[in-house]
C-alpha atoms as a PDB file:
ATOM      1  CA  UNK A   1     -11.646  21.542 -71.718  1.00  0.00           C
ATOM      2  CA  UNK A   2     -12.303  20.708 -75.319  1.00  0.00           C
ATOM      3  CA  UNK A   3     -15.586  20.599 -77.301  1.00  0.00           C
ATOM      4  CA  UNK A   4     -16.756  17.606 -77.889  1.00  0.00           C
ATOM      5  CA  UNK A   5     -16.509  17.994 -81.657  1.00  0.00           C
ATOM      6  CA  UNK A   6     -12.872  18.158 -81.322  1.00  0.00           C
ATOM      7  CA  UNK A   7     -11.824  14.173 -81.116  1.00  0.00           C
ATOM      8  CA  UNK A   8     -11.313  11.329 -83.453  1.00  0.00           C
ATOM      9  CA  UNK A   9     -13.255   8.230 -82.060  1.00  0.00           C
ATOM     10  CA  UNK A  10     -12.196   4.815 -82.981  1.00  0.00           C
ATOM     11  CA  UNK A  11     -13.292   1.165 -81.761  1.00  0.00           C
ATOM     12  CA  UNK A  12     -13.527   2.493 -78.102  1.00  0.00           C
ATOM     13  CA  UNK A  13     -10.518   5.207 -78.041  1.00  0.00           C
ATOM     14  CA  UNK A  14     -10.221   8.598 -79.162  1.00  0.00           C
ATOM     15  CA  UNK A  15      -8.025  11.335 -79.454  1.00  0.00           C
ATOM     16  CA  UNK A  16      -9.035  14.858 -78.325  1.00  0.00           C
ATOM     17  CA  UNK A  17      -7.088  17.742 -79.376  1.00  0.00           C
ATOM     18  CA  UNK A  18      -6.939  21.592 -78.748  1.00  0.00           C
ATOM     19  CA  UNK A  19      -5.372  22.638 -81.931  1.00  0.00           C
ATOM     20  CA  UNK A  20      -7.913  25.245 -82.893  1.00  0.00           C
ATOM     21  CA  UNK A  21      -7.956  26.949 -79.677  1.00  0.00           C
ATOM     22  CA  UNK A  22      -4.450  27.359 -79.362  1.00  0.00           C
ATOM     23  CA  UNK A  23      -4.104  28.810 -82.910  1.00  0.00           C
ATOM     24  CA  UNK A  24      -6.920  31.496 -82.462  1.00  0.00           C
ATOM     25  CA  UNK A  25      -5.372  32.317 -78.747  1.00  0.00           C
ATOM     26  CA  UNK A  26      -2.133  33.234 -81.049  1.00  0.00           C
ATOM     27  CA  UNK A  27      -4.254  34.721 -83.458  1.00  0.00           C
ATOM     28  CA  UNK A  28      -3.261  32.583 -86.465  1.00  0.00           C
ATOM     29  CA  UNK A  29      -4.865  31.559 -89.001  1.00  0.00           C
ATOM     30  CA  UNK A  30      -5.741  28.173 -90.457  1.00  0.00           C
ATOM     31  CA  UNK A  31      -3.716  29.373 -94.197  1.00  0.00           C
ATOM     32  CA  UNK A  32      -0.386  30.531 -92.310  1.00  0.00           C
ATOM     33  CA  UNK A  33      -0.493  27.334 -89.377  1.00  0.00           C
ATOM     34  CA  UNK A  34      -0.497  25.288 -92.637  1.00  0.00           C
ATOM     35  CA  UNK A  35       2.070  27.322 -94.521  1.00  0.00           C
ATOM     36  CA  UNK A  36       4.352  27.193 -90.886  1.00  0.00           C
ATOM     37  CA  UNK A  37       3.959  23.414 -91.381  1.00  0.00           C
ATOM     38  CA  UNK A  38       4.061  22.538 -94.850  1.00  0.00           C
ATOM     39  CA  UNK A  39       0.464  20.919 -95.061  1.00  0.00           C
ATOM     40  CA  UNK A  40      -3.099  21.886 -96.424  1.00  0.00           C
ATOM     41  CA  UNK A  41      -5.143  24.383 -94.525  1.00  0.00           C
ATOM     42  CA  UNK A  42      -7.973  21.079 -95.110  1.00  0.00           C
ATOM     43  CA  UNK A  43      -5.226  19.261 -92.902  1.00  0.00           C
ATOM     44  CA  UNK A  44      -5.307  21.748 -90.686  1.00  0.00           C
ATOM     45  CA  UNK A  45      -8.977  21.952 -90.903  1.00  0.00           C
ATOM     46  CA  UNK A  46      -9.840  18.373 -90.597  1.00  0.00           C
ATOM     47  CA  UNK A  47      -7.446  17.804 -87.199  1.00  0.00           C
ATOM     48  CA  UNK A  48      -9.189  20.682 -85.840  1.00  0.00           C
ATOM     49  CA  UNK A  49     -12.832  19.082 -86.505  1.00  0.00           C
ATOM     50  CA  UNK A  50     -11.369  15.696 -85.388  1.00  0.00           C
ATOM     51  CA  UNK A  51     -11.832  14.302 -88.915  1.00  0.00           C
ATOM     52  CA  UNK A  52      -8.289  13.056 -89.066  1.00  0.00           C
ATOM     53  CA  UNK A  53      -5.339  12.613 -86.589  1.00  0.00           C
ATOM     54  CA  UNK A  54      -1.750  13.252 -87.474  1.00  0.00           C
ATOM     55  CA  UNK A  55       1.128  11.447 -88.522  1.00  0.00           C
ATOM     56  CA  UNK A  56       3.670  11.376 -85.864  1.00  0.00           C
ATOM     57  CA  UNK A  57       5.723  13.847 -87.875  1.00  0.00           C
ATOM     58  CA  UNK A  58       2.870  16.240 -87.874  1.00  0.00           C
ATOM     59  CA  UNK A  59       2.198  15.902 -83.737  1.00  0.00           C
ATOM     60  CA  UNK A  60       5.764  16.751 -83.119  1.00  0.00           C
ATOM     61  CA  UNK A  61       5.565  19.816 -86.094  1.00  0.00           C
ATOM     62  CA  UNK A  62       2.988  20.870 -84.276  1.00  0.00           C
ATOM     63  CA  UNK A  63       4.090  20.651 -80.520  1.00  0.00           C
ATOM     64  CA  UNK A  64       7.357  22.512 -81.731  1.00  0.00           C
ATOM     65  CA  UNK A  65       5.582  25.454 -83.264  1.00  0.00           C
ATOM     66  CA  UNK A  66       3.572  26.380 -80.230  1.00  0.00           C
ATOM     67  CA  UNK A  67       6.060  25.321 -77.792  1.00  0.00           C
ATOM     68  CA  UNK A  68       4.033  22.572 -76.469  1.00  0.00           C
ATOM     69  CA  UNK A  69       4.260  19.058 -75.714  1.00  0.00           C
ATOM     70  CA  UNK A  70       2.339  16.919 -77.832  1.00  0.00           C
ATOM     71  CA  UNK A  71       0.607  15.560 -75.032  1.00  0.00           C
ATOM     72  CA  UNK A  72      -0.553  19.256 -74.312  1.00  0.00           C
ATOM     73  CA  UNK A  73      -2.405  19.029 -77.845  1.00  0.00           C
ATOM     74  CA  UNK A  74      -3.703  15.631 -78.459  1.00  0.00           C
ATOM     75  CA  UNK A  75      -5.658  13.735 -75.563  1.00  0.00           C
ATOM     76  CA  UNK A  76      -5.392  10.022 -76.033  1.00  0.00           C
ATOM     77  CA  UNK A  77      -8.451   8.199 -74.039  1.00  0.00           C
ATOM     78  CA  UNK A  78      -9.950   5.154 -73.826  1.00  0.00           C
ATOM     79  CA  UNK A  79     -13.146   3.673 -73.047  1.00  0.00           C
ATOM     80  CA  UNK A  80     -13.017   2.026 -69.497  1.00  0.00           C
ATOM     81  CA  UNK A  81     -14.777  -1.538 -69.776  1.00  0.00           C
ATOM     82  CA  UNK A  82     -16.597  -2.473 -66.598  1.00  0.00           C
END
């Protein structure tokens, strides 16, 4: 579903997101998704590269422009401990 490049990982969990490939399927780029919501295109940039996850505000920014659920965007998992 995702590339592997695309998650945040953090003391067993991460957070996988689709961000980039919803924003080329729409044909935007990086400069205008940031402009839409009022960050950097290196925000925009580093969520995309899983560098940095976003502030709650951001998610929700971000599930409202493409008309998405946040869950549709970011994929919260965690490691399963046997």
């Amino acid at each position: 579903m995702f590339d592997s490049g695309e998650f945040l990982y953090f003391w067993g969990e991460r957070i996988r997101n689709g961000l980039e490939k919803f924003r080329k399927e729409r044909g935007i780029g990086q400069e205008e998704l940031a402009t839409a919501l009022r960050v950097s295109r290196q925000t925009i940039s580093s969520l995309e590269n899983g560098r940095y996850n976003p502030s709650i505000i951001l998610a929700f920014r971000l599930s409202r422009y493409f008309g998405l659920s946040v869950e549709d965007i970011f994929i919260y998992e965690e490691e399963e401990n046997d």
